[in-house]
N, C-alpha and C. Protein backbone atom coordinates (compact mmCIF):
# COMPACT_ATOMS: atom_id res chain seq x y z
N UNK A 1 259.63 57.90 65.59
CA UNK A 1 258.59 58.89 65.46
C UNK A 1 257.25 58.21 65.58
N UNK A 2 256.58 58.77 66.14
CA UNK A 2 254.92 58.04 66.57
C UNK A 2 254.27 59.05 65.82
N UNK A 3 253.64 58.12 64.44
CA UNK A 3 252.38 58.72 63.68
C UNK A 3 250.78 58.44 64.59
N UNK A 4 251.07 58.25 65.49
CA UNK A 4 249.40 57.95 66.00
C UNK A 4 249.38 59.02 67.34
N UNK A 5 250.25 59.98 68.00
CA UNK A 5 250.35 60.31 68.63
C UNK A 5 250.42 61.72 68.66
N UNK A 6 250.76 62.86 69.32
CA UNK A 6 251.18 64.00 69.72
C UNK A 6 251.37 64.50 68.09
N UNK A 7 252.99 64.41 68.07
CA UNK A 7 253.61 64.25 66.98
C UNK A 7 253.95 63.97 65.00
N UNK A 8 253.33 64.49 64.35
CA UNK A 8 252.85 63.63 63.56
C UNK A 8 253.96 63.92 61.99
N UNK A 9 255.04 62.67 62.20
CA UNK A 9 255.92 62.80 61.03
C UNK A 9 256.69 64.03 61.07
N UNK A 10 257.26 64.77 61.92
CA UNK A 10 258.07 66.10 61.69
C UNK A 10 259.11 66.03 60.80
N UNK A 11 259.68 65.11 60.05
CA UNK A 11 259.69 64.62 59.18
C UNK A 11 259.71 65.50 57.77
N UNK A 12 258.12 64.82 58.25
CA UNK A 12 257.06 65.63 56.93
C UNK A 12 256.99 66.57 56.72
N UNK A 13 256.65 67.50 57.78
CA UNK A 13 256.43 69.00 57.78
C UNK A 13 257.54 69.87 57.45
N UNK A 14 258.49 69.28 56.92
CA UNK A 14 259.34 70.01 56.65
C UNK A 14 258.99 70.50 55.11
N UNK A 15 258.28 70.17 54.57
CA UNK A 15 257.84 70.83 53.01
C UNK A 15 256.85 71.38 53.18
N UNK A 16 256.08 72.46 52.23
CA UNK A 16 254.89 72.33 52.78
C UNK A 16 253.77 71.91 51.66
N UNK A 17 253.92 70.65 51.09
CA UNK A 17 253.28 69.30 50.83
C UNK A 17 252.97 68.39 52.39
N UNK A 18 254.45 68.34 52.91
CA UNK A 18 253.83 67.42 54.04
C UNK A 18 253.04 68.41 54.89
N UNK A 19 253.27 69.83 55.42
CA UNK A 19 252.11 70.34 56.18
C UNK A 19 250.98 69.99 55.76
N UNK A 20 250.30 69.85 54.34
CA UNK A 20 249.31 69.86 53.93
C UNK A 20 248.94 68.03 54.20
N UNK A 21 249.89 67.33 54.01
CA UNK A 21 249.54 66.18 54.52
C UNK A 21 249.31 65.75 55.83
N UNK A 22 250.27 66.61 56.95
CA UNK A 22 249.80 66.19 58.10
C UNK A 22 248.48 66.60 58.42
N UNK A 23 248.41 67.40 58.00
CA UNK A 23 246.96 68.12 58.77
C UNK A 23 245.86 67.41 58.39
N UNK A 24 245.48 66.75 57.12
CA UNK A 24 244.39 66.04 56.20
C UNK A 24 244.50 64.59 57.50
N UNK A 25 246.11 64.26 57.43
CA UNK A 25 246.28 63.35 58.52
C UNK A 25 245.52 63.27 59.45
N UNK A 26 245.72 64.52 60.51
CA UNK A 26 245.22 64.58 61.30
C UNK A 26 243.67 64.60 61.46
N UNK A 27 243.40 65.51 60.49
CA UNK A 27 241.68 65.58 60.58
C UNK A 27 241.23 63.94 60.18
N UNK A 28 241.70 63.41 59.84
CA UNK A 28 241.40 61.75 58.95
C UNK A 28 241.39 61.13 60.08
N UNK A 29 242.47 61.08 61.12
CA UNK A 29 242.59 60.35 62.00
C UNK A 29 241.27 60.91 63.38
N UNK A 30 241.26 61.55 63.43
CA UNK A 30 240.31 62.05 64.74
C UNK A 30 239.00 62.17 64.36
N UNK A 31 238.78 61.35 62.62
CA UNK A 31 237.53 61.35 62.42
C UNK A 31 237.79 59.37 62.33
N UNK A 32 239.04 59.21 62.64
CA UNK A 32 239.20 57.72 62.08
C UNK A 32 238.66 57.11 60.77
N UNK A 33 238.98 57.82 59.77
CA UNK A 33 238.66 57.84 58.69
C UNK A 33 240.21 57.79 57.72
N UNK A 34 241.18 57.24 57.91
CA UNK A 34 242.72 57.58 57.39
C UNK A 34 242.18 56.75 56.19
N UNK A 35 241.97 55.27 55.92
CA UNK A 35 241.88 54.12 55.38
C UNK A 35 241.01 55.01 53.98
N UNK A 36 239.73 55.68 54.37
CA UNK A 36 239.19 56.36 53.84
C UNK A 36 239.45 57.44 52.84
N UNK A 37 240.07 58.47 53.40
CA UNK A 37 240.95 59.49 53.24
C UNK A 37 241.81 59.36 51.86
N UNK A 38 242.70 58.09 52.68
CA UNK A 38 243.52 57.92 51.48
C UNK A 38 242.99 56.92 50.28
N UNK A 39 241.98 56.49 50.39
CA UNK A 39 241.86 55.85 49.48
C UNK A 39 240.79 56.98 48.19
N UNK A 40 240.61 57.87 48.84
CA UNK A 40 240.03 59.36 48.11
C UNK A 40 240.90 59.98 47.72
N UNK A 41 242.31 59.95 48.19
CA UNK A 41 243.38 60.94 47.43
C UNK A 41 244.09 59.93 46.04
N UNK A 42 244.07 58.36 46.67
CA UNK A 42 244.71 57.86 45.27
C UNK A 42 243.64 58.24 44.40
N UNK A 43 242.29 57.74 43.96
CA UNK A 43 241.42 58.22 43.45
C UNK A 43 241.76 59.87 42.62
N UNK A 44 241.57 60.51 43.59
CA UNK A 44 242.19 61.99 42.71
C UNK A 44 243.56 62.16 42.11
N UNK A 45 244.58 61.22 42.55
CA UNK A 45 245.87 61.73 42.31
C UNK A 45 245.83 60.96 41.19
N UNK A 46 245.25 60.11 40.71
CA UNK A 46 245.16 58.59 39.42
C UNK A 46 244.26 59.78 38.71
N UNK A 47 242.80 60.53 38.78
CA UNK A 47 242.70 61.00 38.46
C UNK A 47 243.32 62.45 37.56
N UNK A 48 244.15 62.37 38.39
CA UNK A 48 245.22 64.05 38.06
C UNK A 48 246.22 63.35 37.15
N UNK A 49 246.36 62.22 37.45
CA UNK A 49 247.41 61.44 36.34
C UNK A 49 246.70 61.27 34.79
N UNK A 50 245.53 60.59 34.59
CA UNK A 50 245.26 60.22 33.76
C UNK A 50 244.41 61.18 32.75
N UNK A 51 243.81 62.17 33.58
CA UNK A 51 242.85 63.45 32.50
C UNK A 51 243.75 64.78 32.69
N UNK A 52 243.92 64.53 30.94
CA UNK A 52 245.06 66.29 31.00
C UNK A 52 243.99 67.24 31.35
N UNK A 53 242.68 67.18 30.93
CA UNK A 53 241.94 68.74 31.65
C UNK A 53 242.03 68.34 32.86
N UNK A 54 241.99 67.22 33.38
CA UNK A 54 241.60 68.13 35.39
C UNK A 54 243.51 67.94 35.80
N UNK A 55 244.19 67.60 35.19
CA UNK A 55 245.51 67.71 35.04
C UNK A 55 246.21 69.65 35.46
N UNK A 56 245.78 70.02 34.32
CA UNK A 56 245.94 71.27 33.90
C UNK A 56 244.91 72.19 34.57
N UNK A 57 243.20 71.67 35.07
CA UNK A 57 242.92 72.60 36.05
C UNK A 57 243.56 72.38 37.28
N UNK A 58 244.56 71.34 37.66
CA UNK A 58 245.67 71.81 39.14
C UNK A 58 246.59 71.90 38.87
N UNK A 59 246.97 72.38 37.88
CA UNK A 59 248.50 72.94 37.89
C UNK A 59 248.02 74.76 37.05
N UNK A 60 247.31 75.02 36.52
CA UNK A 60 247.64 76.41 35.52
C UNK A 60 247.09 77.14 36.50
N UNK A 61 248.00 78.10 36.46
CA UNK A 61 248.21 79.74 37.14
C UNK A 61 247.00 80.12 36.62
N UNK A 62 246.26 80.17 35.15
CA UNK A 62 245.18 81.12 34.35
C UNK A 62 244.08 80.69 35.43
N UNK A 63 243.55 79.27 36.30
CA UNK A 63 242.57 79.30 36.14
C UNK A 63 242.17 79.47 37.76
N UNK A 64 241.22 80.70 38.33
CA UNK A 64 240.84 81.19 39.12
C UNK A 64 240.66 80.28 40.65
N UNK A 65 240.85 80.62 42.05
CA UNK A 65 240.97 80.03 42.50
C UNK A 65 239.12 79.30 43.14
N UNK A 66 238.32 80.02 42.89
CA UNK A 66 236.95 79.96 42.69
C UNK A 66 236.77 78.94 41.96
N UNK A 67 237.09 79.23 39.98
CA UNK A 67 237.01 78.28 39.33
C UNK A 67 237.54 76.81 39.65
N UNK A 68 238.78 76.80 39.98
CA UNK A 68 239.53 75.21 40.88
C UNK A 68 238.41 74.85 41.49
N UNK A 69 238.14 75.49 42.64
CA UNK A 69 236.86 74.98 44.18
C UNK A 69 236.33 73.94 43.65
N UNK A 70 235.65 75.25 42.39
CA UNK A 70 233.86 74.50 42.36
C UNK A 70 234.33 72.97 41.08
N UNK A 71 235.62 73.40 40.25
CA UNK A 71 235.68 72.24 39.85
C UNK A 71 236.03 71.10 40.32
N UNK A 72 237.18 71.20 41.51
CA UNK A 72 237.37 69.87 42.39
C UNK A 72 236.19 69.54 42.87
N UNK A 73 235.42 70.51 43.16
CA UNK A 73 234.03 69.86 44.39
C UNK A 73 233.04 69.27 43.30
N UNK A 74 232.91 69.38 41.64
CA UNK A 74 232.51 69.00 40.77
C UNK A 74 232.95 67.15 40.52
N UNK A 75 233.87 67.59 40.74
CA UNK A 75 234.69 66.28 40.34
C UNK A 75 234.98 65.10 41.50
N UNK A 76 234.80 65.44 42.61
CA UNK A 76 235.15 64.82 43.65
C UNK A 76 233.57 63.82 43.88
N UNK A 77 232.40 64.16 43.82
CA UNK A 77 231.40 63.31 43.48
C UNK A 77 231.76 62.07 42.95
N UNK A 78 231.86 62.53 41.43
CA UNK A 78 231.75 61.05 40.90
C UNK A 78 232.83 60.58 41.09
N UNK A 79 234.05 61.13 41.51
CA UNK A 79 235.33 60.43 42.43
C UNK A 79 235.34 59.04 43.53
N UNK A 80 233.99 59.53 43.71
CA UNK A 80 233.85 58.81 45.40
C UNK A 80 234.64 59.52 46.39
N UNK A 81 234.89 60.83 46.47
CA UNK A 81 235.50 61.33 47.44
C UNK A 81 234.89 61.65 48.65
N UNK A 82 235.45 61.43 49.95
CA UNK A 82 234.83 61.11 50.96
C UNK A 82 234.56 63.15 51.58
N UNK A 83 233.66 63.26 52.52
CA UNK A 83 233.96 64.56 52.63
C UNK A 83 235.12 65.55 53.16
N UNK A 84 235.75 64.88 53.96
CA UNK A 84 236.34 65.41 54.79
C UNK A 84 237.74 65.82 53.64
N UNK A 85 238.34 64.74 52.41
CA UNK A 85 238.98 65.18 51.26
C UNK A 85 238.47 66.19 50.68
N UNK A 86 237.32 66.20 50.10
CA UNK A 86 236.54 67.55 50.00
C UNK A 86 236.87 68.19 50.14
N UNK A 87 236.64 68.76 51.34
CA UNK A 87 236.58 69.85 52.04
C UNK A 87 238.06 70.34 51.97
N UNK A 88 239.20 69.29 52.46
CA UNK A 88 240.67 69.75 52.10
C UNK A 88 240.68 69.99 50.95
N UNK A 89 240.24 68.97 49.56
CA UNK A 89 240.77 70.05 48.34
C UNK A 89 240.53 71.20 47.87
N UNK A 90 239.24 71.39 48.49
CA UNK A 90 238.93 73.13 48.41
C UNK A 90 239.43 73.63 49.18
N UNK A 91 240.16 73.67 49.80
CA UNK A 91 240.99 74.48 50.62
C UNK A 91 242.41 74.39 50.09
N UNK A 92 243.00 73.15 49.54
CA UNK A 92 243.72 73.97 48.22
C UNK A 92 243.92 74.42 47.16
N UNK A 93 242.51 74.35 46.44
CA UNK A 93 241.96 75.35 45.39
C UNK A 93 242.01 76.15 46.16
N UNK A 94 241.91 76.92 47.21
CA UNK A 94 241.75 78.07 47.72
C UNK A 94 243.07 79.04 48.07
N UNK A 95 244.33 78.05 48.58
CA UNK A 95 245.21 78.68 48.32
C UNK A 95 246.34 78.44 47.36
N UNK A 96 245.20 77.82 45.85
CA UNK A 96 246.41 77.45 44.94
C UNK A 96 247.66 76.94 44.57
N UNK A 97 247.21 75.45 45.68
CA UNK A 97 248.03 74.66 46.07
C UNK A 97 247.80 73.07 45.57
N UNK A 98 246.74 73.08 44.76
CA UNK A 98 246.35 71.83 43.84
C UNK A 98 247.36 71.47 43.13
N UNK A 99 248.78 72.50 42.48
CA UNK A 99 249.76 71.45 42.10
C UNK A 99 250.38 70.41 43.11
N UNK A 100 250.21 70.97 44.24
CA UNK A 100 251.21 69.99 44.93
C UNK A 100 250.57 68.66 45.45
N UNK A 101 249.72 68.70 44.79
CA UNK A 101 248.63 67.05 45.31
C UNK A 101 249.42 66.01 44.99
N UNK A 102 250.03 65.45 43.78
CA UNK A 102 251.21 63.94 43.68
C UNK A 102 251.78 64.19 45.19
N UNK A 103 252.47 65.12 45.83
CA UNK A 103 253.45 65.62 46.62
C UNK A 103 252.30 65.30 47.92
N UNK A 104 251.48 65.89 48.06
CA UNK A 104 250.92 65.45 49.36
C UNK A 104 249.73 64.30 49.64
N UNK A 105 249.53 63.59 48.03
CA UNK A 105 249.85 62.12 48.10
C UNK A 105 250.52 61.26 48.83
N UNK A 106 251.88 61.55 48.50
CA UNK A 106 252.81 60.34 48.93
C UNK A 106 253.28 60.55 49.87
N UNK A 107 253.32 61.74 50.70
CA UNK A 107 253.37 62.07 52.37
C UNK A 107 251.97 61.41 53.17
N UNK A 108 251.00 61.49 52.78
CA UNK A 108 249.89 61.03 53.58
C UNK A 108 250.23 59.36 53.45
N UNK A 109 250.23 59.06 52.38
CA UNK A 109 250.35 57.67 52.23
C UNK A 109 251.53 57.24 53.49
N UNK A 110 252.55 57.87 53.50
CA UNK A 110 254.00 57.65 54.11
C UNK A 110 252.95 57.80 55.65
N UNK A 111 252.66 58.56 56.07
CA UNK A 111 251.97 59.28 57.50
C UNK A 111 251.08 57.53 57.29
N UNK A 112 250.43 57.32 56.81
CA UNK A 112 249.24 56.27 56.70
C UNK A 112 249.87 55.01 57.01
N UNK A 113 251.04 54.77 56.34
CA UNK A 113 251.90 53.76 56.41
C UNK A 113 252.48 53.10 58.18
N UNK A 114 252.84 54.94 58.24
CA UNK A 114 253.55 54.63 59.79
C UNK A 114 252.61 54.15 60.56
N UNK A 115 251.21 55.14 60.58
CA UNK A 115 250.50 54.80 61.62
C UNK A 115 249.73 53.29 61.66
N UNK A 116 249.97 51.86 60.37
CA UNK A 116 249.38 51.30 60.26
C UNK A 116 250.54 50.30 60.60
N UNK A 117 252.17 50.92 60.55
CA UNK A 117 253.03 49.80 61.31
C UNK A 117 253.70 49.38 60.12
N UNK A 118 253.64 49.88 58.95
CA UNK A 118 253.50 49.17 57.64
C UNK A 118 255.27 50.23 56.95
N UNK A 119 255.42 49.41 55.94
CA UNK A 119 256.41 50.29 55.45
C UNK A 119 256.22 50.79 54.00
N UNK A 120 255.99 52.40 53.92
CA UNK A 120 255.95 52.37 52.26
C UNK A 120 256.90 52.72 51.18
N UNK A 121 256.49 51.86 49.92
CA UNK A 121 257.72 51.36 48.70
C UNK A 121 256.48 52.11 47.60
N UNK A 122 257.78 53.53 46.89
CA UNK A 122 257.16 54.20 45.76
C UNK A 122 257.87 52.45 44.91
N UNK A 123 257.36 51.91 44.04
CA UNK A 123 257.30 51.23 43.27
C UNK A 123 257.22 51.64 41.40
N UNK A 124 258.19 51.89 40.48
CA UNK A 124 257.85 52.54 39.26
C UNK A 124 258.76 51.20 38.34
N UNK A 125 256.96 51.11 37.41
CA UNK A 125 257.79 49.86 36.68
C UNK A 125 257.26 50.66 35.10
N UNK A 126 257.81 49.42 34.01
CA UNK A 126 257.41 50.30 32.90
C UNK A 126 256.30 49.78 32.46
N UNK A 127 255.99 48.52 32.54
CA UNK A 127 254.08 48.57 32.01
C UNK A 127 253.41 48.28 33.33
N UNK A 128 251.95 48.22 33.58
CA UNK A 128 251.48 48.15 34.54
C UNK A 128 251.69 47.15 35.35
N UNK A 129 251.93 46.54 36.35
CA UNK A 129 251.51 45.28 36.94
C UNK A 129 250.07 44.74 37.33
N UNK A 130 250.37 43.53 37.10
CA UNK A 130 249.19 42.21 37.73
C UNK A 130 249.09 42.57 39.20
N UNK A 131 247.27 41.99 39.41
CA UNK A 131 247.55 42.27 40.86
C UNK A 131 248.28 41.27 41.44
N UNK A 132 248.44 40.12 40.41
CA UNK A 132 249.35 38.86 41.41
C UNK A 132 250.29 39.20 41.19
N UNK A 133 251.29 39.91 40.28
CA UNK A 133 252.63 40.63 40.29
C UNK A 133 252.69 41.55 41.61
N UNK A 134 252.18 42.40 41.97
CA UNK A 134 251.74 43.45 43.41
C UNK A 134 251.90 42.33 44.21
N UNK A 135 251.15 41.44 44.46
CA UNK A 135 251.22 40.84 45.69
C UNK A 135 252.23 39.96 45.73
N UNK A 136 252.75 39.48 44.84
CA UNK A 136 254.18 39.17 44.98
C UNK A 136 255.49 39.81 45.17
N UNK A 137 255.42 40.91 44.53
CA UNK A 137 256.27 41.84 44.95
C UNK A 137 256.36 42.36 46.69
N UNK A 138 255.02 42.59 46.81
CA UNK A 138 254.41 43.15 48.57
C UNK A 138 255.46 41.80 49.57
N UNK A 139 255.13 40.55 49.02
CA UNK A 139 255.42 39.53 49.70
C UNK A 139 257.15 39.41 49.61
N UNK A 140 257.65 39.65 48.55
CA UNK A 140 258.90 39.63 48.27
C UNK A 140 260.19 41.03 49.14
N UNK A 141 259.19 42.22 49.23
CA UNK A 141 259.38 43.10 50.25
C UNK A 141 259.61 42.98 51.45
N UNK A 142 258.16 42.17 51.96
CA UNK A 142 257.93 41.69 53.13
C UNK A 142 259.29 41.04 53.80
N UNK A 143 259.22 39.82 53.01
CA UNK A 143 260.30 39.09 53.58
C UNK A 143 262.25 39.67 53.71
N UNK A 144 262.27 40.62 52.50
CA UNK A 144 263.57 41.46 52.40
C UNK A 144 263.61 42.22 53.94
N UNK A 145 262.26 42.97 54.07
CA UNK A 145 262.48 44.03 54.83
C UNK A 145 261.82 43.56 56.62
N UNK A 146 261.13 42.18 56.62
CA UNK A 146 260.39 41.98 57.92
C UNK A 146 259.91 43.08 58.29
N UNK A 147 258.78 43.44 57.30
CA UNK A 147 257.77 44.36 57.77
C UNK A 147 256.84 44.22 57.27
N UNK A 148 255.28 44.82 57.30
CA UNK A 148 254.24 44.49 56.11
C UNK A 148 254.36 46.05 55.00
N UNK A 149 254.62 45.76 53.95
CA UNK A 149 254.85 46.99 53.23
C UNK A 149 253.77 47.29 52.41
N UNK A 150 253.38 48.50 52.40
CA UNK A 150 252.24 49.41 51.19
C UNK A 150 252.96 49.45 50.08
N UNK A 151 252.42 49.49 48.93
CA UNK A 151 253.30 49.92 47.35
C UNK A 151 251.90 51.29 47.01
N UNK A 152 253.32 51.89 46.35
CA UNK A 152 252.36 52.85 45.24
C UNK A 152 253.06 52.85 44.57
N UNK A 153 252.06 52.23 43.53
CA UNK A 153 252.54 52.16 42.14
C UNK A 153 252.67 53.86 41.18
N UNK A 154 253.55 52.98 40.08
CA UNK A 154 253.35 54.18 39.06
C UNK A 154 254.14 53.33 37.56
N UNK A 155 253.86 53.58 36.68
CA UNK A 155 254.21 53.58 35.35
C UNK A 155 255.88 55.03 34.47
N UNK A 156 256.29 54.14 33.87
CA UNK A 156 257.35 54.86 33.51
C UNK A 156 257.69 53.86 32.25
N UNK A 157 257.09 54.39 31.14
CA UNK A 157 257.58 53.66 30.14
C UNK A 157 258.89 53.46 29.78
N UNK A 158 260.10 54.52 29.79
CA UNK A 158 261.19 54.77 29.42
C UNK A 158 262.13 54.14 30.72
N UNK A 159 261.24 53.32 31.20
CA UNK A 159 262.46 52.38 31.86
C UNK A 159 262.79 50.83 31.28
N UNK A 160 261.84 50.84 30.14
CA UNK A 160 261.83 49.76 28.90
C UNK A 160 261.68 48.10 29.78
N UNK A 161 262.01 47.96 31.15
CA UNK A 161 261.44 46.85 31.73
C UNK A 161 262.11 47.20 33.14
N UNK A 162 261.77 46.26 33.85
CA UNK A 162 262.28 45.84 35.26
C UNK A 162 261.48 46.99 36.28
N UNK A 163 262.25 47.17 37.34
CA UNK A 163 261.54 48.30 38.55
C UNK A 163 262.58 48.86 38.81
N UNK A 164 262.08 49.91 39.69
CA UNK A 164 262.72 51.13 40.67
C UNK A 164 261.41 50.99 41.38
N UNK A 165 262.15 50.48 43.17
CA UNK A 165 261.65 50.49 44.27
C UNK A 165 262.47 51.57 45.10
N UNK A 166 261.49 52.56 45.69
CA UNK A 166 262.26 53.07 46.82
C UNK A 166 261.43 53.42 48.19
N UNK A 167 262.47 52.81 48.73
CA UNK A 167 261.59 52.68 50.49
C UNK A 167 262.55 53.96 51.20
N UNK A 168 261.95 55.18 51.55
CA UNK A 168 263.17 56.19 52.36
C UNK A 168 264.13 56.40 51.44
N UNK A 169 264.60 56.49 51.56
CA UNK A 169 266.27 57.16 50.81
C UNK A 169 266.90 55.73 50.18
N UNK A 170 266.43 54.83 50.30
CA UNK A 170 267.26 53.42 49.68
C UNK A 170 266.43 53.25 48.31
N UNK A 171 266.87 52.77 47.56
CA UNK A 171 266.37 52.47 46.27
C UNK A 171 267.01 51.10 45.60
N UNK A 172 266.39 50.72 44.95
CA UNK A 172 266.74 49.31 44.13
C UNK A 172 266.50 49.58 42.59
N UNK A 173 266.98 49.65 42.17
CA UNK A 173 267.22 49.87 40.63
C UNK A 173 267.46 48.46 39.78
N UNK A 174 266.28 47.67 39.14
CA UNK A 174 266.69 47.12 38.19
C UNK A 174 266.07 47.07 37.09
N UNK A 175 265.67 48.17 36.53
CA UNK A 175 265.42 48.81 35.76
C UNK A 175 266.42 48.12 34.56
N UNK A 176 266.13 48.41 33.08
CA UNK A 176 266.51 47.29 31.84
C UNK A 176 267.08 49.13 31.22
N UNK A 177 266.73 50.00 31.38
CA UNK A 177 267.09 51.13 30.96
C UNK A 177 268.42 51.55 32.06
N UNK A 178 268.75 51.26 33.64
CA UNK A 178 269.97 51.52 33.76
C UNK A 178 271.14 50.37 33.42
N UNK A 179 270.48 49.34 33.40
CA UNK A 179 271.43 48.34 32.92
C UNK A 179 271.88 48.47 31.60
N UNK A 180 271.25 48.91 30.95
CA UNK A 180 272.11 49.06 29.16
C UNK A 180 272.83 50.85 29.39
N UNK A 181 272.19 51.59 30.15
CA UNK A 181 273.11 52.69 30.63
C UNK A 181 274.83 52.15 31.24
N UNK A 182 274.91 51.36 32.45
CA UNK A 182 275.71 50.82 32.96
C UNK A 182 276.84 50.20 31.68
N UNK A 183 275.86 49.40 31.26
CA UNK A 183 276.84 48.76 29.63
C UNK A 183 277.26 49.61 28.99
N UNK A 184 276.48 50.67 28.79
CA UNK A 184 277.52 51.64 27.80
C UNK A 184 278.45 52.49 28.41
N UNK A 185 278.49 52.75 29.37
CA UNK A 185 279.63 53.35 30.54
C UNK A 185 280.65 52.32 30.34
N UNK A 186 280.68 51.37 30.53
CA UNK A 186 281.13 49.78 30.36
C UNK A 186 281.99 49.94 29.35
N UNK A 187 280.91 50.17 28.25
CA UNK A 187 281.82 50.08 26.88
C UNK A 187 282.76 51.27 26.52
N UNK A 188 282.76 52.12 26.87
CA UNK A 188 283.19 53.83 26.72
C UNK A 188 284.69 53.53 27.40
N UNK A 189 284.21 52.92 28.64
CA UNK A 189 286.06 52.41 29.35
C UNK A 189 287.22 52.76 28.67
């Protein structure tokens, strides 16, 4: 599949998170602004992670689709959000589609990935990582997979240590929470 071309991830478009990602795609790319783009959606999506009010103004049904607009376009300022994100998130404040932002996150990122040649790994560990942990990991990828790979991170306390990497449909699990799962299956025998 050629992300730089005609075509973009059909893939993707099969949800419609990825519609909403290709298209941001697209407008990102024909402004050549992707690098940009996405570095305005982690920004909001870290945002949407970490403050339960702007949390809860993209996900609750109560709050008007007017009210969303003017608060994403409130919030996207001191974001550093570039315009052209802007302009897309008010357009899904508009059709009340701000829950699905994690979701058309990690499709753009995936779309961003292809078109940069790169391969991307959702990455979920249980405390944060170092950036020299990241770049060892990136490097440790690298060499598994002979490719240059993107990570997006995320946090999951209740995996009590280790990771869950997943690149596409493959996953690596060594996670300290399925291994004492595994043991007690083990022990139940």
């Amino acid at each position: 599949m050629e992300a730089s071309g005609g075509n973009v991830g059909g893939d993707i478009q099969a949800s419609l998170a990825g519609r909403y990602a290709v298209a941001l795609f697209e407008l990102a790319r024909d402004a050549k602004a992707i690098d940009t783009a996405e570095r305005s959606l982690i920004r909001v999506r870290d945002a949407v992670a970490t403050n339960p009010d702007f949390r809860r103004l993209t996900t609750s049904p109560l709050v008007s689709r007017k009210q969303a607009a003017r608060a994403v376009d409130a919030t996207a300022t001191p974001l550093g959000v570039d315009s052209t994100t802007r302009n897309f998130l008010g357009v899904l404040a508009a059709n009340r589609r701000l829950a699905e932002l994690p979701k058309i996150v990690r499709a753009f990122r995936t779309l961003a990935s292809r078109h940069r040649g790169e391969i991307n790994a959702e990455v979920t560990s249980a405390h944060p990582l170092t950036d020299d942990q990241v770049t060892e990991l990136k490097r440790q990828l690298r060499l598994r997979l002979g490719r240059e790979v993107s990570v997006d991170m995320a946090v999951d306390p209740e995996l009590l240590g280790g990771l869950v990497v997943r690149i596409g449909s493959q996953m690596i699990d060594s996670s300290i929470r399925t291994r004492l799962n595994t043991l007690a299956n083990a022990m139940k025998g």
